[in-house]
N, C-alpha and C. Protein backbone atom coordinates (compact mmCIF):
# COMPACT_ATOMS: atom_id res chain seq x y z
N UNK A 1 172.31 149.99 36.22
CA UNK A 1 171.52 148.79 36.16
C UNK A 1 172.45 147.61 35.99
N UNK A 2 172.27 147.00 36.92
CA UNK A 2 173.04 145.84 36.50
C UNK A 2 172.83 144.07 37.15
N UNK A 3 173.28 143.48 36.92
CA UNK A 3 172.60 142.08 36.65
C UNK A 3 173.80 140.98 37.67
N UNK A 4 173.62 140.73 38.52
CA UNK A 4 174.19 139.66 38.73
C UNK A 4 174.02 138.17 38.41
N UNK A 5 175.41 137.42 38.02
CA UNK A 5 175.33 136.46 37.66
C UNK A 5 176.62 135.41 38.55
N UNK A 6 175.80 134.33 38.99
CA UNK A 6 176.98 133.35 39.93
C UNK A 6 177.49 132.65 39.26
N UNK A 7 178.70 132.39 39.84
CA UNK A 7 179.99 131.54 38.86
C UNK A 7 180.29 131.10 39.99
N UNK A 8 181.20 129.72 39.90
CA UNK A 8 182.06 128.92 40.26
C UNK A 8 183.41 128.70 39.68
N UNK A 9 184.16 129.38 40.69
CA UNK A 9 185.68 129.14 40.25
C UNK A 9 186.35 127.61 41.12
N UNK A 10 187.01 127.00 39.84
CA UNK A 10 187.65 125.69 40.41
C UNK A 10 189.29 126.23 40.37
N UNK A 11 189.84 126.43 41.33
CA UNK A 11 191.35 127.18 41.59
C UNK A 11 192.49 125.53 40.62
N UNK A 12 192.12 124.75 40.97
CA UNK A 12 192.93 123.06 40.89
C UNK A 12 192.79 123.30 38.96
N UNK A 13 191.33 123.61 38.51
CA UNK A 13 191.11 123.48 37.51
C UNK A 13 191.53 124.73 36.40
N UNK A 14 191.32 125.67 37.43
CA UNK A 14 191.19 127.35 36.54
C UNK A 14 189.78 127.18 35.75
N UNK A 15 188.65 126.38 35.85
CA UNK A 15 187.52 126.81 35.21
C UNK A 15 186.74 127.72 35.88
N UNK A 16 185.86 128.26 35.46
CA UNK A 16 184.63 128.90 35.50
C UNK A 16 183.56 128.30 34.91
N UNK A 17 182.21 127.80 35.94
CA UNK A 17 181.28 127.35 35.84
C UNK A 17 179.94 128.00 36.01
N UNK A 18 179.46 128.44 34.72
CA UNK A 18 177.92 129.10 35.29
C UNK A 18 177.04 128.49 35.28
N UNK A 19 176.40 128.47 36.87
CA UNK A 19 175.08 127.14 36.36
C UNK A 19 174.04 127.27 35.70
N UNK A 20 173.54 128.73 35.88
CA UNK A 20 172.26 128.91 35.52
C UNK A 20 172.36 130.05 34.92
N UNK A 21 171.26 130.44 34.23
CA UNK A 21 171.21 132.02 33.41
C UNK A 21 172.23 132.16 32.65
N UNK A 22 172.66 133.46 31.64
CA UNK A 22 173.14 133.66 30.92
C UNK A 22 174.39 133.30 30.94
N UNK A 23 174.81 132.77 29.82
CA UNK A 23 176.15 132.00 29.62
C UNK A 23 176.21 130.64 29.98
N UNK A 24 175.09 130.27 30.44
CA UNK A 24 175.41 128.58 31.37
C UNK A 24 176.36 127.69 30.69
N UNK A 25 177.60 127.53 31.42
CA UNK A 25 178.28 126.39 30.98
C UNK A 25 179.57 126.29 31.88
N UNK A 26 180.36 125.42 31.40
CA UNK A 26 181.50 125.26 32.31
C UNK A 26 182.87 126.12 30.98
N UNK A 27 183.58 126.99 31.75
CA UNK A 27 184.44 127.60 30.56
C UNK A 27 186.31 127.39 31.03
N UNK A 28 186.72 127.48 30.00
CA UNK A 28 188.20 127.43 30.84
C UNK A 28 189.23 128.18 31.32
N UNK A 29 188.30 129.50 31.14
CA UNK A 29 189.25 130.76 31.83
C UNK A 29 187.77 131.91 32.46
N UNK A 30 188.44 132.46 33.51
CA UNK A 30 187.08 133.59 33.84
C UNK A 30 187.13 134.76 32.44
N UNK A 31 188.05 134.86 32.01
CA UNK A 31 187.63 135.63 31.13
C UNK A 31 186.85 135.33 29.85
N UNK A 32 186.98 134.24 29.53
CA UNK A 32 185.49 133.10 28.48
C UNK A 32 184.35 133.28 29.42
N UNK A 33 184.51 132.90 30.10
CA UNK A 33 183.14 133.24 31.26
C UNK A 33 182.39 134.75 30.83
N UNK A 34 183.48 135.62 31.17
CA UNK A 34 182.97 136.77 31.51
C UNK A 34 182.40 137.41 30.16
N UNK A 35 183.00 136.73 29.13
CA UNK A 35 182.98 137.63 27.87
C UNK A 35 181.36 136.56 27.24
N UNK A 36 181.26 135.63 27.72
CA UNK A 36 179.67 134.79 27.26
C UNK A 36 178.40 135.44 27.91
N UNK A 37 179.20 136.12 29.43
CA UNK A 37 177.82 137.04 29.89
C UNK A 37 178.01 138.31 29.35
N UNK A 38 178.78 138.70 28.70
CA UNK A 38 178.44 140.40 28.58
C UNK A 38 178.08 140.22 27.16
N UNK A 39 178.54 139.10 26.45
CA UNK A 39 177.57 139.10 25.03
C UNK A 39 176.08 138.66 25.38
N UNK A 40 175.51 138.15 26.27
CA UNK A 40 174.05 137.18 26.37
C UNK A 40 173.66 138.25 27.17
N UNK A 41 174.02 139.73 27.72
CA UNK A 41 173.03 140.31 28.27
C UNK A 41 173.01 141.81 27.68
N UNK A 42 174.31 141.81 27.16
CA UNK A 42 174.09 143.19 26.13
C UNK A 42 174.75 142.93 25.20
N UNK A 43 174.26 142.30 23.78
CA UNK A 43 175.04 142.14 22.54
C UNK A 43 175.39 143.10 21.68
N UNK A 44 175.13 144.71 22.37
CA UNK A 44 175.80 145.92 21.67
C UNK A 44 176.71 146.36 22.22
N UNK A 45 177.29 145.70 23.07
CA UNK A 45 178.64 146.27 23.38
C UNK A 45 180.00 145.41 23.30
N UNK A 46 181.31 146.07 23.22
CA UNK A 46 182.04 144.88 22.88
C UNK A 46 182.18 144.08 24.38
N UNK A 47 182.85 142.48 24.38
CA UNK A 47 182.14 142.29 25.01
C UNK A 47 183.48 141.39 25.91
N UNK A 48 184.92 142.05 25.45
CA UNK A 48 186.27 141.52 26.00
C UNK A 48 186.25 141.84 27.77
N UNK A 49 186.64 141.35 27.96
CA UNK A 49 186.39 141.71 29.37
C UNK A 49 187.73 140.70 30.44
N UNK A 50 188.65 141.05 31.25
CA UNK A 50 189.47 140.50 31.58
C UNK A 50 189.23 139.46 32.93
N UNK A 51 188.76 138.40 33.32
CA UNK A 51 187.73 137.88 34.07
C UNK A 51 188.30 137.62 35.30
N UNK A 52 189.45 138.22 35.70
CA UNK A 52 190.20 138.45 36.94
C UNK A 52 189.65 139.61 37.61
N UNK A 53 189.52 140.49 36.98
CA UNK A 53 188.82 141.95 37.56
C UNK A 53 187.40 141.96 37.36
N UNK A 54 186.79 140.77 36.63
CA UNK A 54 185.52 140.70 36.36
C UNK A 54 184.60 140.62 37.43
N UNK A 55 185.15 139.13 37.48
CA UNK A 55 184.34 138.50 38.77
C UNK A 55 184.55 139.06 39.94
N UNK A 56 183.79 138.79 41.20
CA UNK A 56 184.14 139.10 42.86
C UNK A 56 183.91 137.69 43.31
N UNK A 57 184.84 137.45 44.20
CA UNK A 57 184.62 136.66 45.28
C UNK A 57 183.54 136.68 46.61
N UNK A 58 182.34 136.11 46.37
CA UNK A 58 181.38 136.44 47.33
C UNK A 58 181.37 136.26 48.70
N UNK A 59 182.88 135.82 49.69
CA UNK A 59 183.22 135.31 50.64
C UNK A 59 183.81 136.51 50.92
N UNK A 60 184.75 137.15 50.57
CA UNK A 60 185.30 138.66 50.88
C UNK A 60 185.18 139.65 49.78
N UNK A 61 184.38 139.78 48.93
CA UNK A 61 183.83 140.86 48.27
C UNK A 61 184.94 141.24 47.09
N UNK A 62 186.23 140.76 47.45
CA UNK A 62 187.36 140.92 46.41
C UNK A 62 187.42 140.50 45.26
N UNK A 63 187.98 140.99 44.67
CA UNK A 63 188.14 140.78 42.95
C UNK A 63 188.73 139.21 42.57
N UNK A 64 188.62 138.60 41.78
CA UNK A 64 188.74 137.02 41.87
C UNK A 64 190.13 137.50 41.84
N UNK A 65 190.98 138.08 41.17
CA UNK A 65 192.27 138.06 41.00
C UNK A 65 193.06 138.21 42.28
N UNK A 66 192.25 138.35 43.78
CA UNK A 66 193.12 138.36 44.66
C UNK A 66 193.75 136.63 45.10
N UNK A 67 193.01 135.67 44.76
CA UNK A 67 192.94 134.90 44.57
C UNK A 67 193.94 133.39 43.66
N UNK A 68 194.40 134.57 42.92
CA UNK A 68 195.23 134.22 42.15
C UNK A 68 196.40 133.54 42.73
């Protein structure tokens, strides 16, 4: 089961921006990002999460870190 959630990566900036749903905000690394949605949709698990391997790029399906 699982939940998608859209982000905006700014490459110039290195933020992560969620507009809507869980976590909404603008953060300054994908991994703040990633770790505000896995606490706001399951707060029993830990919730570190490395936000390079987190995210995908919805243009080629790749891991944001190809990107890098």
């Amino acid at each position: 089961m699982g939940r998608r959630t859209n982000a905006y990566y700014d490459p110039s900036s290195r933020t992560v921006t969620i507009p809507s749903g869980p976590g909404r905000r603008e953060y300054e690394t994908p991994s703040g990002a990633a770790v505000a949605v896995v606490r706001a949709l399951n707060p029993h698990v830990n919730p570190n999460r490395n936000g390079w391997s987190f995210w995908t790029v919805t243009a080629t399906g790749q891991l944001l870190q190809s990107i890098r």
